[in-house]
Protein backbone atom coordinates (compact mmCIF):
# COMPACT_ATOMS: atom_id res chain seq x y z
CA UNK A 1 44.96 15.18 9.47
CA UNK A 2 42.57 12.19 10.43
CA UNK A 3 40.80 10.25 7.28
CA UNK A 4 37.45 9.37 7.70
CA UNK A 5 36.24 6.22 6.84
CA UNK A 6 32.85 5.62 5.53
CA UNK A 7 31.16 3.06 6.28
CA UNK A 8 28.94 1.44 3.66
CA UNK A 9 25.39 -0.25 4.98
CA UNK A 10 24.75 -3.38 3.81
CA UNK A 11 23.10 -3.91 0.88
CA UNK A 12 19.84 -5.27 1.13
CA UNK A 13 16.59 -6.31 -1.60
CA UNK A 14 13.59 -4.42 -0.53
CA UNK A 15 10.35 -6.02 -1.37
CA UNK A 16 7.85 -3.27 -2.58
CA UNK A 17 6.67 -0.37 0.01
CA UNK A 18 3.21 0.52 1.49
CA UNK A 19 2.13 2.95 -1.62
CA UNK A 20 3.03 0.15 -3.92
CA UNK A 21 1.25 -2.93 -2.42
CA UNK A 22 -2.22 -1.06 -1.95
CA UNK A 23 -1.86 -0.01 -6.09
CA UNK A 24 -1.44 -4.18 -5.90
CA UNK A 25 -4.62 -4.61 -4.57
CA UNK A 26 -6.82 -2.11 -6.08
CA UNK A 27 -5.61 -3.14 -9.39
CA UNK A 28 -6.85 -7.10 -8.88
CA UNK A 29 -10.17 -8.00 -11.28
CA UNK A 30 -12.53 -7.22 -8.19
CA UNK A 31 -10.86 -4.23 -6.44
CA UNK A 32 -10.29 -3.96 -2.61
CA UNK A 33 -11.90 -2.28 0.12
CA UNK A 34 -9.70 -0.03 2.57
CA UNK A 35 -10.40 -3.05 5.14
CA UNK A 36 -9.36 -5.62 2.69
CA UNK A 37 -6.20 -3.69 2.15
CA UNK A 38 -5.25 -2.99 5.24
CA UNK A 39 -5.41 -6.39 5.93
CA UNK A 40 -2.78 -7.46 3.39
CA UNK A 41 -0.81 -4.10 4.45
CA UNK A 42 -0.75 -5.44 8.33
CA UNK A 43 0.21 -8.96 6.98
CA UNK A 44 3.18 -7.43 4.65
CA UNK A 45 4.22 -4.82 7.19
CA UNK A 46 4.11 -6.21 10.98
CA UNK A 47 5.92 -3.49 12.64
CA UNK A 48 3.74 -0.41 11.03
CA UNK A 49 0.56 0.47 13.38
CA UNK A 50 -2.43 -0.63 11.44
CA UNK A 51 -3.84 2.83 12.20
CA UNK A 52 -1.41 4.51 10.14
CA UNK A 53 -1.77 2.23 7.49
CA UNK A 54 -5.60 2.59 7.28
CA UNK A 55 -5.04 6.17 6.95
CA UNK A 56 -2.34 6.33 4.43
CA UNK A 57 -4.75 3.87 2.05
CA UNK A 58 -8.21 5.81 2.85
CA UNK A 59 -5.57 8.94 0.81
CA UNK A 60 -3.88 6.58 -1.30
CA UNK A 61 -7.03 4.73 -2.87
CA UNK A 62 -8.65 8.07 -3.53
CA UNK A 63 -5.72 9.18 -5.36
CA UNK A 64 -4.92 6.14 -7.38
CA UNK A 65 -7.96 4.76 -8.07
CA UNK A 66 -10.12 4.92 -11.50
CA UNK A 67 -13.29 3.88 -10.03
CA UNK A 68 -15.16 3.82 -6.90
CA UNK A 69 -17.88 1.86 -6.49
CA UNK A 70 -20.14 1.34 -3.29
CA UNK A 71 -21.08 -2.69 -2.27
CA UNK A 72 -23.91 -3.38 -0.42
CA UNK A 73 -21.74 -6.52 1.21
CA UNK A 74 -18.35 -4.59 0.93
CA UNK A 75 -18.81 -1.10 1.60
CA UNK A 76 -16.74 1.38 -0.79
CA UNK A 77 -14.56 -0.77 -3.59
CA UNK A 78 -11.86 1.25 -5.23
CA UNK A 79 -10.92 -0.10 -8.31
CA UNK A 80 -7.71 0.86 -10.85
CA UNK A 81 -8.14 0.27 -14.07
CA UNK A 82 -6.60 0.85 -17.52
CA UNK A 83 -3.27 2.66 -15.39
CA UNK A 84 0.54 0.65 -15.16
């Protein structure tokens, strides 16, 4: 009978993922907008479609924000607050 050998994929650091770095952003002192934080997402994440992204933090903001506050320059801030 034939053995199989497994092969092992290389072990690699990953940096932190999409959920993570819009908590990052929301968390700052002044919040972030969904624009401001897609920005940093398409900066962070070249190869993800920036429509995607927008949609996954318009869901994500909602559900991890504390506060939501609408700018007259800005538009809709989330803000986190208070959470680790």
């Amino acid at each position: 009978m034939a053995t199989k050998t497994k092969k092992s994929a290389k072990a690699t650091v990953k940096g932190p993922g999409v959920i993570e770095t819009i908590i990052d952003c929301i968390s700052k002192a002044k919040g972030a907008t969904a624009d401001e934080t897609v920005a940093v997402l398409v900066k962070a994440f070249p190869d993800r479609e920036a429509d995607g992204m927008r949609k996954t933090v318009l869901i994500q903001a909602n559900k991890n924000c504390t506060l939501k506050e609408d700018d007259e320059k800005r538009g809709r801030v989330y803000y986190r607050r208070g959470r680790k």
